[in-house]
N, C-alpha and C. Protein backbone atom coordinates (compact mmCIF):
# COMPACT_ATOMS: atom_id res chain seq x y z
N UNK A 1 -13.17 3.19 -3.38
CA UNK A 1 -13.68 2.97 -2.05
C UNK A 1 -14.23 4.28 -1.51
N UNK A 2 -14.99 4.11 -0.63
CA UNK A 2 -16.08 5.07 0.20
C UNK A 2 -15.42 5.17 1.38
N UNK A 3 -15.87 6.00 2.42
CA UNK A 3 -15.93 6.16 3.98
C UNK A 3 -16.74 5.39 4.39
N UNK A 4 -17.70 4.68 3.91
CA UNK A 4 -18.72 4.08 4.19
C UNK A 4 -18.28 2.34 4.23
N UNK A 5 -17.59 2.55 3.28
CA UNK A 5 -16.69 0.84 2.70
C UNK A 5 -15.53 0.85 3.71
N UNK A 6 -14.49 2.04 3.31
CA UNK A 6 -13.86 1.91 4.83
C UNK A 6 -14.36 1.56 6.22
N UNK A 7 -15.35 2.02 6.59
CA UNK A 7 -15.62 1.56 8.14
C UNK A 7 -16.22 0.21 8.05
N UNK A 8 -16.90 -0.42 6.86
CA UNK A 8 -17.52 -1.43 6.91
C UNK A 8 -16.60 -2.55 7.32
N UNK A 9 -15.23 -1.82 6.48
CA UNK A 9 -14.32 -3.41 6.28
C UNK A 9 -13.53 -3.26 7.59
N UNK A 10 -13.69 -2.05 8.34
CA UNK A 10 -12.74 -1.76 9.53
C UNK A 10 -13.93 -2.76 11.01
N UNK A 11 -14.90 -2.45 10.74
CA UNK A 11 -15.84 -2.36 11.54
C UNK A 11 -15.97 -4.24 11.91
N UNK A 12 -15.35 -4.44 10.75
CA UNK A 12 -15.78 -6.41 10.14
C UNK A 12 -14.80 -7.21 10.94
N UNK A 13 -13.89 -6.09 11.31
CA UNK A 13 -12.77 -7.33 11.41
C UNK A 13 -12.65 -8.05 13.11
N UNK A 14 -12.92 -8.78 14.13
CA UNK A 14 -13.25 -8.73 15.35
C UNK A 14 -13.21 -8.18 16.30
N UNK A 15 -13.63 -7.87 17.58
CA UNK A 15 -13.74 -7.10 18.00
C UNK A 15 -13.23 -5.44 17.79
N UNK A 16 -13.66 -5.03 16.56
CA UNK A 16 -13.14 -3.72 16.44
C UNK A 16 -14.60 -3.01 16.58
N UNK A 17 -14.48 -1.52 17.05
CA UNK A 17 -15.37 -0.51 18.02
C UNK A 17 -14.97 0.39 17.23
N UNK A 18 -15.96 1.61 16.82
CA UNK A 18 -15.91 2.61 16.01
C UNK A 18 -16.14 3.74 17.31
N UNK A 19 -14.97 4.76 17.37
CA UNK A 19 -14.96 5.79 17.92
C UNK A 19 -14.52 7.02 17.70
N UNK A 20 -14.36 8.20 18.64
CA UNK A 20 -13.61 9.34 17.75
C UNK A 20 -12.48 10.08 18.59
N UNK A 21 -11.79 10.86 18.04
CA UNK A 21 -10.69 11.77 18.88
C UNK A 21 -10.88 12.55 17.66
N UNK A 22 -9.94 14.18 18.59
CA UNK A 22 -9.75 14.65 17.41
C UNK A 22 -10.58 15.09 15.71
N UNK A 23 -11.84 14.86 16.41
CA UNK A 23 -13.09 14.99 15.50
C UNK A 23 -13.09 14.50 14.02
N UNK A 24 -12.06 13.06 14.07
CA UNK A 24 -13.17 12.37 13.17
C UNK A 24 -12.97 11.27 13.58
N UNK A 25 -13.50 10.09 13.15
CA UNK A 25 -13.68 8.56 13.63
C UNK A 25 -12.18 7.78 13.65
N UNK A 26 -12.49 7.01 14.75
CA UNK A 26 -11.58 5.89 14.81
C UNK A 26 -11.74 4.69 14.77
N UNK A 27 -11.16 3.58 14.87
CA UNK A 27 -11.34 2.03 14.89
C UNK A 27 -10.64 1.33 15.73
N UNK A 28 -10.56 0.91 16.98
CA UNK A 28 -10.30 0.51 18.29
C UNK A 28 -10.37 -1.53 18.35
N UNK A 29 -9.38 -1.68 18.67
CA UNK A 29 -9.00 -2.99 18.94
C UNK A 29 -8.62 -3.15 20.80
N UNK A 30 -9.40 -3.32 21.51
CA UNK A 30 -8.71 -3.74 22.85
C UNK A 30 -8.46 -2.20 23.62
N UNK A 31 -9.35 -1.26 22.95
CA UNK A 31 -8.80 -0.21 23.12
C UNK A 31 -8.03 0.94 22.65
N UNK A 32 -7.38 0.20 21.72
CA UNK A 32 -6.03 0.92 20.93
C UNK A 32 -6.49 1.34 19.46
N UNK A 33 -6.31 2.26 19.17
CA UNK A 33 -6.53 2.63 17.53
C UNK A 33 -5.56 1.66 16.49
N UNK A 34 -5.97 1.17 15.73
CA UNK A 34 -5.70 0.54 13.96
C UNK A 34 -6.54 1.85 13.35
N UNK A 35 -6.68 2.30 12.96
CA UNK A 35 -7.39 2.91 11.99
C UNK A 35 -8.04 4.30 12.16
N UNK A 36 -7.90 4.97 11.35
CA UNK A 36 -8.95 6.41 11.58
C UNK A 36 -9.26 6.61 10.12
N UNK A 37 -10.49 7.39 10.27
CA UNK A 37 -11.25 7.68 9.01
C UNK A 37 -11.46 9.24 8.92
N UNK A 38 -10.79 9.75 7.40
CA UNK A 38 -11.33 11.61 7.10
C UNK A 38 -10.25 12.47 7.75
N UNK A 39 -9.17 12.09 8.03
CA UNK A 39 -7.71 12.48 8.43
C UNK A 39 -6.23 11.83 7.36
N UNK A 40 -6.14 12.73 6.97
CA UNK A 40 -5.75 14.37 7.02
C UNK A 40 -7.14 15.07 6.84
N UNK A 41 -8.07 14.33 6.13
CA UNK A 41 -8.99 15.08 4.94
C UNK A 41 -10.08 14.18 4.82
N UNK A 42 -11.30 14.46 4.65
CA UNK A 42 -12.03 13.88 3.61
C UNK A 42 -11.43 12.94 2.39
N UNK A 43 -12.17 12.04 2.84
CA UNK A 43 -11.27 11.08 1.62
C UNK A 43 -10.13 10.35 2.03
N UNK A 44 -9.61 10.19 3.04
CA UNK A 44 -8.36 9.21 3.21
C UNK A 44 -9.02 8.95 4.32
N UNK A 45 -8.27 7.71 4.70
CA UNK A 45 -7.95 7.03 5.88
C UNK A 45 -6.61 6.93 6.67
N UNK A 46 -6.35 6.01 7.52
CA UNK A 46 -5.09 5.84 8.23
C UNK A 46 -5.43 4.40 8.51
N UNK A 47 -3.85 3.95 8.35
CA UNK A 47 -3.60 2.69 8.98
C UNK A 47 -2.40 2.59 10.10
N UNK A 48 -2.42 2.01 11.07
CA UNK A 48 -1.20 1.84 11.75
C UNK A 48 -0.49 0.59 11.19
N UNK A 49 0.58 0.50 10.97
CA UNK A 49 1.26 -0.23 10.17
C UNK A 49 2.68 -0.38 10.69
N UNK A 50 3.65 -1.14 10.92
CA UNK A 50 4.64 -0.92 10.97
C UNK A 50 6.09 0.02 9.89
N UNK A 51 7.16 0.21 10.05
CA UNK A 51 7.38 0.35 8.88
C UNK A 51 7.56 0.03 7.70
N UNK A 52 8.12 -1.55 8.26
CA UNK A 52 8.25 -2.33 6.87
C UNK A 52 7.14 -2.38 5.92
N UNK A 53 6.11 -2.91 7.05
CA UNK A 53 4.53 -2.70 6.15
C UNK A 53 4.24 -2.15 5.36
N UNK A 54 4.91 -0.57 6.27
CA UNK A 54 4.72 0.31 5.41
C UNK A 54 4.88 0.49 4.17
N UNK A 55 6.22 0.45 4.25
CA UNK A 55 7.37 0.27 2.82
C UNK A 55 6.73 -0.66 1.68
N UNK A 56 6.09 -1.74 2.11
CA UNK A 56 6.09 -2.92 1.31
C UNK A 56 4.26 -1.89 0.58
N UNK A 57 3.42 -1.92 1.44
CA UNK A 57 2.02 -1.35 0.91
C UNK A 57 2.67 0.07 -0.11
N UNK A 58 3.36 0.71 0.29
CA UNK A 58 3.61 1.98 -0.58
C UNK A 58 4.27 1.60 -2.09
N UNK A 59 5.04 0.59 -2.16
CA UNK A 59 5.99 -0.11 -3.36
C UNK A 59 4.78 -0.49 -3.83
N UNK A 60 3.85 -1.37 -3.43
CA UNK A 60 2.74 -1.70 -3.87
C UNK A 60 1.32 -1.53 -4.72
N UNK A 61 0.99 -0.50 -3.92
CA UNK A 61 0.04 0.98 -4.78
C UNK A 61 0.47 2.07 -3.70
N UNK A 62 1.37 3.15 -4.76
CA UNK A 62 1.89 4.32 -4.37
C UNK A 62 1.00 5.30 -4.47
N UNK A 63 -0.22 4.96 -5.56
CA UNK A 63 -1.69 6.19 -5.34
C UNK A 63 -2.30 5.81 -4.51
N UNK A 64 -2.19 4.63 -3.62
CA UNK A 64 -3.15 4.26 -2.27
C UNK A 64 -2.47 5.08 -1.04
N UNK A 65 -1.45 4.45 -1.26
CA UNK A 65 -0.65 4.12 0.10
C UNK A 65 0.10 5.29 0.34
N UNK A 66 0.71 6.17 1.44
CA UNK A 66 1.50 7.58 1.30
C UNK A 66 1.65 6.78 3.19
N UNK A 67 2.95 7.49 2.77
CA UNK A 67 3.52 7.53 4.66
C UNK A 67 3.29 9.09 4.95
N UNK A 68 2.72 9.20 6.77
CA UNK A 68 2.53 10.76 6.88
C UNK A 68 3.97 11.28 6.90
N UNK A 69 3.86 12.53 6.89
CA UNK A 69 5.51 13.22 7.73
C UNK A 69 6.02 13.39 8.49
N UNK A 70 6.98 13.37 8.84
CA UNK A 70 7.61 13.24 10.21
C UNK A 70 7.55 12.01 10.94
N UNK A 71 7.39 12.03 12.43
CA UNK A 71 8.19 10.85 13.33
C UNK A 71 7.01 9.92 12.91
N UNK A 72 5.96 10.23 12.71
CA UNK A 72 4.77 9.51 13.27
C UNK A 72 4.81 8.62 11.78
N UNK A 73 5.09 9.39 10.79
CA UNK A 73 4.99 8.54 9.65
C UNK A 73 6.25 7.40 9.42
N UNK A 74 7.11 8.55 10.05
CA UNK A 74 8.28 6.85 10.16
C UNK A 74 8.43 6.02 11.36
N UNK A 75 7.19 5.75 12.15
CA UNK A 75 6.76 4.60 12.79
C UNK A 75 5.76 3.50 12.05
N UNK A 76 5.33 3.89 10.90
CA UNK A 76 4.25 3.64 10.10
C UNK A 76 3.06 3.67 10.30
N UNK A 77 2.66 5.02 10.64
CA UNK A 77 1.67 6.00 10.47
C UNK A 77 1.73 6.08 8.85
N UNK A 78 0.61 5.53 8.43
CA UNK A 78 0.37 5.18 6.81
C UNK A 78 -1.10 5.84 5.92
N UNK A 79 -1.12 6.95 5.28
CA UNK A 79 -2.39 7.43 5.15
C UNK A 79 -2.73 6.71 3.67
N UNK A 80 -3.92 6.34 3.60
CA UNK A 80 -4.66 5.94 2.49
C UNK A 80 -5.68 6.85 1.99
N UNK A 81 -5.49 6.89 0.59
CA UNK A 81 -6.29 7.23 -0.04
C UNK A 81 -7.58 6.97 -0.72
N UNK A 82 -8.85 6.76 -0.31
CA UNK A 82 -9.93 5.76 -0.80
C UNK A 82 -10.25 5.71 -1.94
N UNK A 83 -10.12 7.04 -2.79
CA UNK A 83 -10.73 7.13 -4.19
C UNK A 83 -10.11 5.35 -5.22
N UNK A 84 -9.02 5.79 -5.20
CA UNK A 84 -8.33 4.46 -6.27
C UNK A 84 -7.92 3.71 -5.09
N UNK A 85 -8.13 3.24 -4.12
CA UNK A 85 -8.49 2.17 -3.16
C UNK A 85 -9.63 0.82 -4.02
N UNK A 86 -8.71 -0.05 -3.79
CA UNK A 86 -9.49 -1.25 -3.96
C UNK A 86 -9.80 -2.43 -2.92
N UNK A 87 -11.07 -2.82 -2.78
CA UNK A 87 -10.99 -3.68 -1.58
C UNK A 87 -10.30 -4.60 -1.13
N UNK A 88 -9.84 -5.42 -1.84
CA UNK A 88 -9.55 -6.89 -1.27
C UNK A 88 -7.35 -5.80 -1.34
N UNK A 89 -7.12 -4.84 -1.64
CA UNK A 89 -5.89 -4.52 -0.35
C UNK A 89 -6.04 -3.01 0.59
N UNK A 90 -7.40 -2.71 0.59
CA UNK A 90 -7.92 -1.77 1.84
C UNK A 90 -8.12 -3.21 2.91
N UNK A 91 -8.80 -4.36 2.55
CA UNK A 91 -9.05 -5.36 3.34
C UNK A 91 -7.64 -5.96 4.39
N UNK A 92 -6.78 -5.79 3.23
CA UNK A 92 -5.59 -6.19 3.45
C UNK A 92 -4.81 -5.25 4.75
N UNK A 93 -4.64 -4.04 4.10
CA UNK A 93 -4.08 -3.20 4.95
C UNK A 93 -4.97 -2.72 6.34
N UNK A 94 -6.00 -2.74 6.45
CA UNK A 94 -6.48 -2.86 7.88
C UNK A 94 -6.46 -4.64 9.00
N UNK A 95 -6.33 -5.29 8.10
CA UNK A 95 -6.65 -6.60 8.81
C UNK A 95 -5.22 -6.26 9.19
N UNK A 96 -3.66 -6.17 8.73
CA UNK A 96 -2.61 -5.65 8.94
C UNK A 96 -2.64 -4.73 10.10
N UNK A 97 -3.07 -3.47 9.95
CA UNK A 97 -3.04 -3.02 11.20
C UNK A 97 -3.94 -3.32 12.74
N UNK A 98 -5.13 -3.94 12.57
CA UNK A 98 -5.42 -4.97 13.52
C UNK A 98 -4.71 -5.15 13.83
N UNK A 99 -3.95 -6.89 13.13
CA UNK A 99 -3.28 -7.48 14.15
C UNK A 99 -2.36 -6.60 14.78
N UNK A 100 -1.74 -5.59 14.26
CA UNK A 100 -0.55 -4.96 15.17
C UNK A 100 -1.38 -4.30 16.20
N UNK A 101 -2.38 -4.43 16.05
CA UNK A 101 -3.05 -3.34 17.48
C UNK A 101 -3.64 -4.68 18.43
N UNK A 102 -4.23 -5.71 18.06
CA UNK A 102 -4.86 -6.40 18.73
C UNK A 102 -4.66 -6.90 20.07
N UNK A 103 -4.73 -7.32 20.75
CA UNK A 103 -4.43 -8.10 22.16
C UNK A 103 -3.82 -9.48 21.57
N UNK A 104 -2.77 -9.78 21.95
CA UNK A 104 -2.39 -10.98 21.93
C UNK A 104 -3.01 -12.26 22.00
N UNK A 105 -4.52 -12.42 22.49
CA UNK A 105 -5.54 -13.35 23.36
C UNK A 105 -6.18 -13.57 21.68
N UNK A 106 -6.34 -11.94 21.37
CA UNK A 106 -7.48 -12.35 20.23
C UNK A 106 -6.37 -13.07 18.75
N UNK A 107 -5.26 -12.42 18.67
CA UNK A 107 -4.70 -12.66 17.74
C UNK A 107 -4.23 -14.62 17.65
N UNK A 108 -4.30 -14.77 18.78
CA UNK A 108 -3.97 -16.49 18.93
C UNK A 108 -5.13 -16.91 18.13
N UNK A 109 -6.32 -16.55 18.47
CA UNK A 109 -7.38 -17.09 18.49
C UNK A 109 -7.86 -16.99 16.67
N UNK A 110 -6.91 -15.88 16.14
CA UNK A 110 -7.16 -16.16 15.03
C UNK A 110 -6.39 -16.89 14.55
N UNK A 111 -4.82 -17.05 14.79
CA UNK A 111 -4.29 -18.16 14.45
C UNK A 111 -4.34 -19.74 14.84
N UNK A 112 -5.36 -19.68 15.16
CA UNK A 112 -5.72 -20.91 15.76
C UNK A 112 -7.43 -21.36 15.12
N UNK A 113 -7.38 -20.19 14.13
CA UNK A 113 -8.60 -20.41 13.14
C UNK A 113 -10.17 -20.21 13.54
N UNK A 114 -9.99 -19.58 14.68
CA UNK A 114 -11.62 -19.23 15.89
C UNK A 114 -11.89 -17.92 15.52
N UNK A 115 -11.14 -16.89 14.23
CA UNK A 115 -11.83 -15.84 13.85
C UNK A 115 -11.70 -15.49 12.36
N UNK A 116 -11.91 -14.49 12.10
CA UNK A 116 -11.30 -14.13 10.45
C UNK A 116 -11.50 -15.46 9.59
């Protein structure tokens, strides 16, 4: 995966808004960040994730998936790695942190089959 593939699949998912802090890009749901792109570094991403999430994506692919350090990473603050990133669970793990960021309004609406 790319930076380019990352934002595509971040960018795809509903109402999500590409913005920045901290000088590099983010991905905004309702306001709230799911996602940042080129943090730590060039080449990774971030997901907000819970922890379990966490836990479960890292058991999963451990060359994708890395928890950061400290508090923020054991809230599941989850950094990805794009190189050996594959789409359909980069797809996975952002549609994941969506919903945890989303507004409650939109998330019905996907369970109720009006998005995604």
């Amino acid at each position: 995966m790319t930076s380019a593939d990352f934002r595509r699949l971040a960018l795809s998912l509903p109402e999500a808004v590409e913005s920045a802090h901290m000088g590099h890009p983010d991905f905004r749901v309702g306001g709230k960040i799911f996602a940042t792109l080129g943090f730590p570094e060039h080449g990774w991403g971030m997901v907000k994730l819970t922890p379990e999430q966490q836990d479960l994506f890292v058991q999963a692919e451990p060359a994708v998936f890395e928890p950061f350090q400290g508090a923020w990473g054991r809230r599941g603050a989850t950094k990805v790695h794009l190189k050996p990133a594959r789409k359909p669970s980069l797809r996975h793990a952002l549609s994941v942190a969506w919903r945890n960021t989303a507004p409650k309004r939109l998330v019905a609406q996907l369970e109720k089959g009006g998005l995604m």
